[in-house]
PDB file of N, CA and C in Angstrom:
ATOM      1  N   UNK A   1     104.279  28.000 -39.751  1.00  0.00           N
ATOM      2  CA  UNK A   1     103.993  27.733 -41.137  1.00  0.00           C
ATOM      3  C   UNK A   1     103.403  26.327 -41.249  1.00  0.00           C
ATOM      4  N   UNK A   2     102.599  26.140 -41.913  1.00  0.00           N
ATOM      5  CA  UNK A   2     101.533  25.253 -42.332  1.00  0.00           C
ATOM      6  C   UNK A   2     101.773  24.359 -43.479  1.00  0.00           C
ATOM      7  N   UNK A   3     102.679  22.980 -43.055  1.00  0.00           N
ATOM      8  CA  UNK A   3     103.320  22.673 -44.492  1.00  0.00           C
ATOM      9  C   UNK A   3     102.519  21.353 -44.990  1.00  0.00           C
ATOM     10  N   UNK A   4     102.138  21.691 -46.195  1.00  0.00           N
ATOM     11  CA  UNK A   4     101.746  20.697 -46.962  1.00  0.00           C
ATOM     12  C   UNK A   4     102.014  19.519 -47.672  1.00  0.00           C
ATOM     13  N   UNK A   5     102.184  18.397 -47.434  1.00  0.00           N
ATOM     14  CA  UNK A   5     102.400  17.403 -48.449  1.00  0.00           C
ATOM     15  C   UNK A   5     101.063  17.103 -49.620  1.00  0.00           C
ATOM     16  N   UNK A   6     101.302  16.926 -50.453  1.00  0.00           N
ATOM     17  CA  UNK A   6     100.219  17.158 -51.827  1.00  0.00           C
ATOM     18  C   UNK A   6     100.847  15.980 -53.002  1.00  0.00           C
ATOM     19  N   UNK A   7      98.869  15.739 -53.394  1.00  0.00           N
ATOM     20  CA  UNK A   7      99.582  14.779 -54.452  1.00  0.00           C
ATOM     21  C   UNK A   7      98.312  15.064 -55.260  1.00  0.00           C
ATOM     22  N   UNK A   8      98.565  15.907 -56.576  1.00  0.00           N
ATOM     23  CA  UNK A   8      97.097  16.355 -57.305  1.00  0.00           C
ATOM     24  C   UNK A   8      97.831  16.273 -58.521  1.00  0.00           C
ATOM     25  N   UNK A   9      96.800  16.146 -59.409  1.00  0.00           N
ATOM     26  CA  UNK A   9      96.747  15.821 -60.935  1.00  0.00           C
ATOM     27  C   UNK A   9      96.898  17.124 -61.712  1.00  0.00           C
ATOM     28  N   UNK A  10      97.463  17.308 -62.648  1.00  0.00           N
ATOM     29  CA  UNK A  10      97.587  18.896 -63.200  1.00  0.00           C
ATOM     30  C   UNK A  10      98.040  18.569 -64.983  1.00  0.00           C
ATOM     31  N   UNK A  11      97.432  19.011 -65.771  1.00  0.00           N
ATOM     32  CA  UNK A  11      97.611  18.847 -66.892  1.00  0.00           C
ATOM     33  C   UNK A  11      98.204  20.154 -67.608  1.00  0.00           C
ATOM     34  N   UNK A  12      99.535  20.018 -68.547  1.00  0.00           N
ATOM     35  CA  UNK A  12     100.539  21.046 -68.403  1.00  0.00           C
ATOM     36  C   UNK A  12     100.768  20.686 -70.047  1.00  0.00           C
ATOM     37  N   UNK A  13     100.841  21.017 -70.734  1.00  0.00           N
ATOM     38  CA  UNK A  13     100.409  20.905 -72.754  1.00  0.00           C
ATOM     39  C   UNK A  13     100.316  19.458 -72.913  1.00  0.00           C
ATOM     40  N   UNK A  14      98.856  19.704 -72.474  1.00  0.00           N
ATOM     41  CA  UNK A  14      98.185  18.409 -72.724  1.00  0.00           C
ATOM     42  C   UNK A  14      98.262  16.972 -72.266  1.00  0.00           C
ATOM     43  N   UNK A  15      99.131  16.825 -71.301  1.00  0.00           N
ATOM     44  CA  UNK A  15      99.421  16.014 -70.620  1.00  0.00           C
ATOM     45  C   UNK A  15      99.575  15.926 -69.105  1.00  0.00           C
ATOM     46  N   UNK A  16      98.636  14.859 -68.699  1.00  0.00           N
ATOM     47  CA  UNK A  16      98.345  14.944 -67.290  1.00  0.00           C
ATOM     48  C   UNK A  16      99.244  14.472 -66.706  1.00  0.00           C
ATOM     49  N   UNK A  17      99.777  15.107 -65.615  1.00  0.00           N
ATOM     50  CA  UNK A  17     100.702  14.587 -64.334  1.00  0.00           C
ATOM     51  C   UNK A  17     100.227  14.237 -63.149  1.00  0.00           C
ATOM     52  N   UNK A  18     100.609  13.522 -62.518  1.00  0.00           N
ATOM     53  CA  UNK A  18     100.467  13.243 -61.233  1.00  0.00           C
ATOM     54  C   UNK A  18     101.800  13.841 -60.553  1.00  0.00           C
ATOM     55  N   UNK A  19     101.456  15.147 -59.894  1.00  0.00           N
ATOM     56  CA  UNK A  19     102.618  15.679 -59.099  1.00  0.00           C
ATOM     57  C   UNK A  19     102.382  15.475 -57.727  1.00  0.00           C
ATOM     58  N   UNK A  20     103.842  15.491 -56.492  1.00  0.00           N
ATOM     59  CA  UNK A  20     103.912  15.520 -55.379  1.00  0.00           C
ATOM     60  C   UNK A  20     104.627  16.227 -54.989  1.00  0.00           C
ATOM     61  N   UNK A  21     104.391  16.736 -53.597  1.00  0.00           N
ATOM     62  CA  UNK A  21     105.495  17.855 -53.085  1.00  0.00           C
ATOM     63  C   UNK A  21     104.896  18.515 -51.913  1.00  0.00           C
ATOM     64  N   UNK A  22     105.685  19.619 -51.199  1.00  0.00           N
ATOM     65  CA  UNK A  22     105.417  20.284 -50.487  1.00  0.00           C
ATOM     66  C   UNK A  22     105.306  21.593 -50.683  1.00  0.00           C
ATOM     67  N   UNK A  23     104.161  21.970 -49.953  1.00  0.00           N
ATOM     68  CA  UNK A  23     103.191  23.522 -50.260  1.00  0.00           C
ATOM     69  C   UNK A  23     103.400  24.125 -48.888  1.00  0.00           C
ATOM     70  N   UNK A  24     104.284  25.453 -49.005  1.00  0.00           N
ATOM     71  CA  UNK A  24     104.649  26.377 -48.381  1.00  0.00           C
ATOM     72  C   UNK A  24     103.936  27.487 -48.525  1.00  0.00           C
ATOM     73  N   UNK A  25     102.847  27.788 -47.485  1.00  0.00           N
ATOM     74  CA  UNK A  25     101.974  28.963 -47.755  1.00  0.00           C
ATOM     75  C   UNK A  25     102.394  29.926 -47.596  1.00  0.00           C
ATOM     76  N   UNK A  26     102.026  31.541 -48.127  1.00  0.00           N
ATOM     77  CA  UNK A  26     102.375  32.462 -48.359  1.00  0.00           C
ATOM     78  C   UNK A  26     102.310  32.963 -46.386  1.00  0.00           C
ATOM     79  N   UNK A  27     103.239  33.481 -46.479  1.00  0.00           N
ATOM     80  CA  UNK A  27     103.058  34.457 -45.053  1.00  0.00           C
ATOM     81  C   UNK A  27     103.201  35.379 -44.488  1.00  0.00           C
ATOM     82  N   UNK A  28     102.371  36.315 -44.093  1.00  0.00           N
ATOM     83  CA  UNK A  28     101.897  37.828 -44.380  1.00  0.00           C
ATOM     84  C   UNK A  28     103.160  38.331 -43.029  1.00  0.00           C
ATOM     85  N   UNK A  29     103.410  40.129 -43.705  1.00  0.00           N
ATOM     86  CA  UNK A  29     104.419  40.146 -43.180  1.00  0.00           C
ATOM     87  C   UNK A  29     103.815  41.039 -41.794  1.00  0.00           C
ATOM     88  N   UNK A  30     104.673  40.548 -40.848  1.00  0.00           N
ATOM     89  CA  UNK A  30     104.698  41.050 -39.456  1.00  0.00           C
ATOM     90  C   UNK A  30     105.465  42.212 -38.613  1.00  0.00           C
ATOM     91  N   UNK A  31     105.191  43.515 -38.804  1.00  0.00           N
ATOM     92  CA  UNK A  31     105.617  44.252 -38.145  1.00  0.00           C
ATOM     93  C   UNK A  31     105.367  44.432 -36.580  1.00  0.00           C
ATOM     94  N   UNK A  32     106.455  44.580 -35.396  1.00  0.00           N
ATOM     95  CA  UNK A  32     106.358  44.548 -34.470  1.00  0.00           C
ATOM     96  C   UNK A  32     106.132  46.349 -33.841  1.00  0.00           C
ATOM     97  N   UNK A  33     106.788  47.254 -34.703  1.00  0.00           N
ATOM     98  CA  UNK A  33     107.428  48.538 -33.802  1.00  0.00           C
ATOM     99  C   UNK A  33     107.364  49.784 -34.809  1.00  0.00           C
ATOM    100  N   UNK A  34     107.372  50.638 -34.542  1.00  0.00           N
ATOM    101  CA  UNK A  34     108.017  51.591 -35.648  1.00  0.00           C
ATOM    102  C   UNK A  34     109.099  51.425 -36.377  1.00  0.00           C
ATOM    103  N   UNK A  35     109.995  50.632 -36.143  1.00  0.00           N
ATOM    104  CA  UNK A  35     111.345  50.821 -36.262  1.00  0.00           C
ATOM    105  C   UNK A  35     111.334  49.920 -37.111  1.00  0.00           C
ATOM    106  N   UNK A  36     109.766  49.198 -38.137  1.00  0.00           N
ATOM    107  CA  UNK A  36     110.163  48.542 -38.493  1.00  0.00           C
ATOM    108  C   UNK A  36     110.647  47.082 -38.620  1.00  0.00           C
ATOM    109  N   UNK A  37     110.936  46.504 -37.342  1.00  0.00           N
ATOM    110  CA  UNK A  37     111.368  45.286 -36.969  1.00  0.00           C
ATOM    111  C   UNK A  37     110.144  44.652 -36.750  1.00  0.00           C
ATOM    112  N   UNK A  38     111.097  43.437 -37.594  1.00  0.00           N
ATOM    113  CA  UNK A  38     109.781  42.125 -37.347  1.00  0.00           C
ATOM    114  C   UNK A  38     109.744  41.143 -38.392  1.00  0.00           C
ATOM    115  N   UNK A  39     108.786  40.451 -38.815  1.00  0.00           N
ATOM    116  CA  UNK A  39     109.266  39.570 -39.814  1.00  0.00           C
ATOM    117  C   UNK A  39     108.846  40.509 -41.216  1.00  0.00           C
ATOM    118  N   UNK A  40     109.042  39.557 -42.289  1.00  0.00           N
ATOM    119  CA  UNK A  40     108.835  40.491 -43.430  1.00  0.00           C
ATOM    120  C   UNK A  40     107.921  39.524 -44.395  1.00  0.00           C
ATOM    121  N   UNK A  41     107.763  38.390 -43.957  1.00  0.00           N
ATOM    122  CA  UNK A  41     106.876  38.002 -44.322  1.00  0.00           C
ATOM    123  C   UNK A  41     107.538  36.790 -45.820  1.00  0.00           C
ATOM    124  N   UNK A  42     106.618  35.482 -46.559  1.00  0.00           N
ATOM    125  CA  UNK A  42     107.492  35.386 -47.308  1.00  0.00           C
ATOM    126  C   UNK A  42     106.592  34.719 -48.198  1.00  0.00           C
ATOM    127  N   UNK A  43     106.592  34.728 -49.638  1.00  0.00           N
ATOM    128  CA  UNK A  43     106.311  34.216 -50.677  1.00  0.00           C
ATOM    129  C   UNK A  43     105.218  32.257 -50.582  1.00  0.00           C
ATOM    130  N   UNK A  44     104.870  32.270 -51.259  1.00  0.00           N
ATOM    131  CA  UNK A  44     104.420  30.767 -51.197  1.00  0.00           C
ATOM    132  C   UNK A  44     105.078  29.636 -52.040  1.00  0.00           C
ATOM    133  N   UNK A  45     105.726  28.590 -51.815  1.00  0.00           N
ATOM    134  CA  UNK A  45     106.270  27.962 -52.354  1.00  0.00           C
ATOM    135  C   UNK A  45     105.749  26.477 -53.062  1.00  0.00           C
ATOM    136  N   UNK A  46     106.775  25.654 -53.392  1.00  0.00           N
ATOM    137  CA  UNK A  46     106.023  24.694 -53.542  1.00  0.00           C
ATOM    138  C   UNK A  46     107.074  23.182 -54.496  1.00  0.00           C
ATOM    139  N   UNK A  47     107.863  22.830 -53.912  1.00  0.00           N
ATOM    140  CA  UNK A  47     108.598  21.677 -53.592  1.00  0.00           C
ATOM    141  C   UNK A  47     108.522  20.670 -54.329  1.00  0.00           C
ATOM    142  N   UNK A  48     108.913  20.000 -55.393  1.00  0.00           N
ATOM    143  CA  UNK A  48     108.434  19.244 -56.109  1.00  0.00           C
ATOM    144  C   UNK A  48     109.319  17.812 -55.694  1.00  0.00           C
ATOM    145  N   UNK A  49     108.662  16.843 -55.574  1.00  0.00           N
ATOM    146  CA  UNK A  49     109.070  15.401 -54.655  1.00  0.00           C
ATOM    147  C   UNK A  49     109.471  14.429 -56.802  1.00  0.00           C
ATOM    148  N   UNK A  50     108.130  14.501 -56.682  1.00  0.00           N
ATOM    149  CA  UNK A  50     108.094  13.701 -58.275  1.00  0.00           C
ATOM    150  C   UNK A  50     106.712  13.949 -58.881  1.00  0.00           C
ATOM    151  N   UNK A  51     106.966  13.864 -59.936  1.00  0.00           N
ATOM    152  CA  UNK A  51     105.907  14.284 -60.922  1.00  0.00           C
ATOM    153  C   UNK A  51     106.208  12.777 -62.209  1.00  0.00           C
ATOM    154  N   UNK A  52     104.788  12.372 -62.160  1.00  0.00           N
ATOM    155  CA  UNK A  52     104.848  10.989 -63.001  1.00  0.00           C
ATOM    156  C   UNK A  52     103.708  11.494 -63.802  1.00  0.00           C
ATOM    157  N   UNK A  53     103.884  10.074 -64.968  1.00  0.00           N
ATOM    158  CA  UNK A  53     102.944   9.859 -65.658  1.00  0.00           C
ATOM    159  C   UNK A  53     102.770   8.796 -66.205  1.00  0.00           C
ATOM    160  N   UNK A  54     101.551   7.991 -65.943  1.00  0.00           N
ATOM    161  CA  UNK A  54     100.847   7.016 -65.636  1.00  0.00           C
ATOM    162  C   UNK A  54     101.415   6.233 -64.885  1.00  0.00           C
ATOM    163  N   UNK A  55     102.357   6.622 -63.646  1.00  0.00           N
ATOM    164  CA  UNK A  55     102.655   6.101 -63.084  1.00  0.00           C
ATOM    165  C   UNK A  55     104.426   5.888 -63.114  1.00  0.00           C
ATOM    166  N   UNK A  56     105.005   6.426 -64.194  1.00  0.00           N
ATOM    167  CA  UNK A  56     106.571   6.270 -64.180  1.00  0.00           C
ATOM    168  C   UNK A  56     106.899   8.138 -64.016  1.00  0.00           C
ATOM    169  N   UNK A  57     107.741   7.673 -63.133  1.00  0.00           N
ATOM    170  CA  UNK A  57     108.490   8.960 -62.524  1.00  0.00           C
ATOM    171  C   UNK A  57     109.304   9.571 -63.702  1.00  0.00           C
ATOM    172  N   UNK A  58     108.677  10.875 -64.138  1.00  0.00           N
ATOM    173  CA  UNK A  58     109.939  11.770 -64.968  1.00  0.00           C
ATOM    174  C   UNK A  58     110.175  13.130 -64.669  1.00  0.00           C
ATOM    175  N   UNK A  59     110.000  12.660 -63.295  1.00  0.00           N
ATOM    176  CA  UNK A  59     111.085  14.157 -63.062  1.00  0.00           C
ATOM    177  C   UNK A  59     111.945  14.926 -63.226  1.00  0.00           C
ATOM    178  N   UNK A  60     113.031  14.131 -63.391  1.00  0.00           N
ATOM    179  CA  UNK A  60     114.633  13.709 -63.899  1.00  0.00           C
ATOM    180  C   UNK A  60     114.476  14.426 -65.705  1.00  0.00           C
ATOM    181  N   UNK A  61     113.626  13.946 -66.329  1.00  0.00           N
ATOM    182  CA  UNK A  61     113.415  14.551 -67.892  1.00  0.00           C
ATOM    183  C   UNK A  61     112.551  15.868 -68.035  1.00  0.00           C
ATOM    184  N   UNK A  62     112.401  16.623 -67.032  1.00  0.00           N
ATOM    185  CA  UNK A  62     111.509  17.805 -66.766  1.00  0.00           C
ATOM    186  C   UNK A  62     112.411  18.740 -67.391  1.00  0.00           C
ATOM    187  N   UNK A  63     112.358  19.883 -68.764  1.00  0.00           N
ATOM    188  CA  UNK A  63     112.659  20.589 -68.658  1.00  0.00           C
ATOM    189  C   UNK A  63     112.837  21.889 -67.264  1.00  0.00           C
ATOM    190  N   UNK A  64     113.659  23.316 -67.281  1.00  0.00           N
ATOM    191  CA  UNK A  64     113.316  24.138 -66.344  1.00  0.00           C
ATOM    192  C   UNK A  64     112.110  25.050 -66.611  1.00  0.00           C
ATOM    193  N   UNK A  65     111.774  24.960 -67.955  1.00  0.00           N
ATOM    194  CA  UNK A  65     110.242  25.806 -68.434  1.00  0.00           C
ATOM    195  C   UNK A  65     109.301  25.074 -67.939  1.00  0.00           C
ATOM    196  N   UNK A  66     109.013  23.936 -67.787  1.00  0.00           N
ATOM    197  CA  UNK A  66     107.987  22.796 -67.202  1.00  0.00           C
ATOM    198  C   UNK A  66     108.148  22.710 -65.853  1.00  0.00           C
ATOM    199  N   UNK A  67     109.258  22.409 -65.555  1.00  0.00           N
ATOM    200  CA  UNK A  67     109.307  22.370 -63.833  1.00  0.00           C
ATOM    201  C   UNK A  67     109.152  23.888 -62.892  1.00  0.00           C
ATOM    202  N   UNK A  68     108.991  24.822 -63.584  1.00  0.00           N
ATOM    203  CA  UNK A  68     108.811  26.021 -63.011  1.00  0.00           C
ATOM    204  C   UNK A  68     106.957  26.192 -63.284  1.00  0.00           C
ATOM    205  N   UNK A  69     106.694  25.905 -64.281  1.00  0.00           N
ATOM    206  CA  UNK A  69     105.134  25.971 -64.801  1.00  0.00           C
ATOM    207  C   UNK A  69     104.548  25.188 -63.920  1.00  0.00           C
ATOM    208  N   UNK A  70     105.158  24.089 -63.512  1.00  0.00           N
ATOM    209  CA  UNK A  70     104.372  23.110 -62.727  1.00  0.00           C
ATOM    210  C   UNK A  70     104.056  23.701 -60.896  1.00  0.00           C
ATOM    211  N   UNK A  71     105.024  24.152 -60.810  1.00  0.00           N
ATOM    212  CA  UNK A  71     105.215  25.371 -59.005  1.00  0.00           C
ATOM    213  C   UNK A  71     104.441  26.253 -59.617  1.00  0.00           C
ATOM    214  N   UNK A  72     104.284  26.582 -60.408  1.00  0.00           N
ATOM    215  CA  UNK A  72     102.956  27.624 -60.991  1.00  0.00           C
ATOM    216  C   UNK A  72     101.669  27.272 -60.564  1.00  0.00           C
ATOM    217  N   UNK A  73     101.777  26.587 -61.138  1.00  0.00           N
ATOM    218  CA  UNK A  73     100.285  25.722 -61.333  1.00  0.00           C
ATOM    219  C   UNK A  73      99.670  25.500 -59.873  1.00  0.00           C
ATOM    220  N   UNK A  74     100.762  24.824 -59.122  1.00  0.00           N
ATOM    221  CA  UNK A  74     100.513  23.894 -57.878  1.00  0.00           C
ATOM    222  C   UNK A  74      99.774  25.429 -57.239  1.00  0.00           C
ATOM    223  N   UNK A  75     100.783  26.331 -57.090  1.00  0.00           N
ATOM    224  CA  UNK A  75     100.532  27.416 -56.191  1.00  0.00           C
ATOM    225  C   UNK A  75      99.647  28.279 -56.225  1.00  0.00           C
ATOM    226  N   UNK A  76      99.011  28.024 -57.675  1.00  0.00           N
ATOM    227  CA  UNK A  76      97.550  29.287 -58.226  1.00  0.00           C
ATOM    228  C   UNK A  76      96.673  27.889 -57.806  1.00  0.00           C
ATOM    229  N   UNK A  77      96.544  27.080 -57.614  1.00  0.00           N
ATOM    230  CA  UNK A  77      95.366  25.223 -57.576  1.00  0.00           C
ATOM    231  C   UNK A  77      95.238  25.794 -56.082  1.00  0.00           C
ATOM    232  N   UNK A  78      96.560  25.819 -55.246  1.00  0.00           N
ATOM    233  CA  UNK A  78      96.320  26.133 -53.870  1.00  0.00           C
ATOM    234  C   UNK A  78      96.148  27.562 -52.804  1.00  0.00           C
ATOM    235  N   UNK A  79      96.355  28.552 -53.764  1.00  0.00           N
ATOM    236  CA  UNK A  79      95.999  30.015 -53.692  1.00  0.00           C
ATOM    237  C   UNK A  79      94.551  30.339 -54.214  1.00  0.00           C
ATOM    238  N   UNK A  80      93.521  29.302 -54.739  1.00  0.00           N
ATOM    239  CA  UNK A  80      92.585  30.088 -55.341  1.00  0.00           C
ATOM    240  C   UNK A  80      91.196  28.653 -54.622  1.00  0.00           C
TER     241      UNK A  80
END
């Protein structure tokens, strides 16, 4: 797995962030056998370190509707 550290700008109702974190790429699943066995493969993630604005860290004041929108965001910016 191919892990990312990231630091990109993302504007989320109307206000720009500067987010950081780590980007866990999606990974396709691996069958070995008939039987089935093997990996199964797993989702893409995406880790949030801190998210500022203009420079003061408010991570800590992130709702969970915002801090989930923001792993949104990161993961469609780096999926597309």
């Amino acid at each position: 797995m191919a892990v990312k550290k990231l630091t990109l700008g993302l504007t989320i109702y109307d206000v720009y962030l500067e987010v950081t974190g780590y980007y866990y790429p999606e990974e396709p699943t691996e069958w070995y056998d008939d039987n089935m066995e093997g990996y199964p493969g797993s989702y893409a993630e995406f880790n949030i370190i801190s998210v500022k604005v203009e420079g003061i860290n408010i991570t800590e004041l992130l709702s969970d509707e915002v801090y989930e929108l923001i792993i949104e965001k990161v993961i469609e910016n780096q999926q597309s």
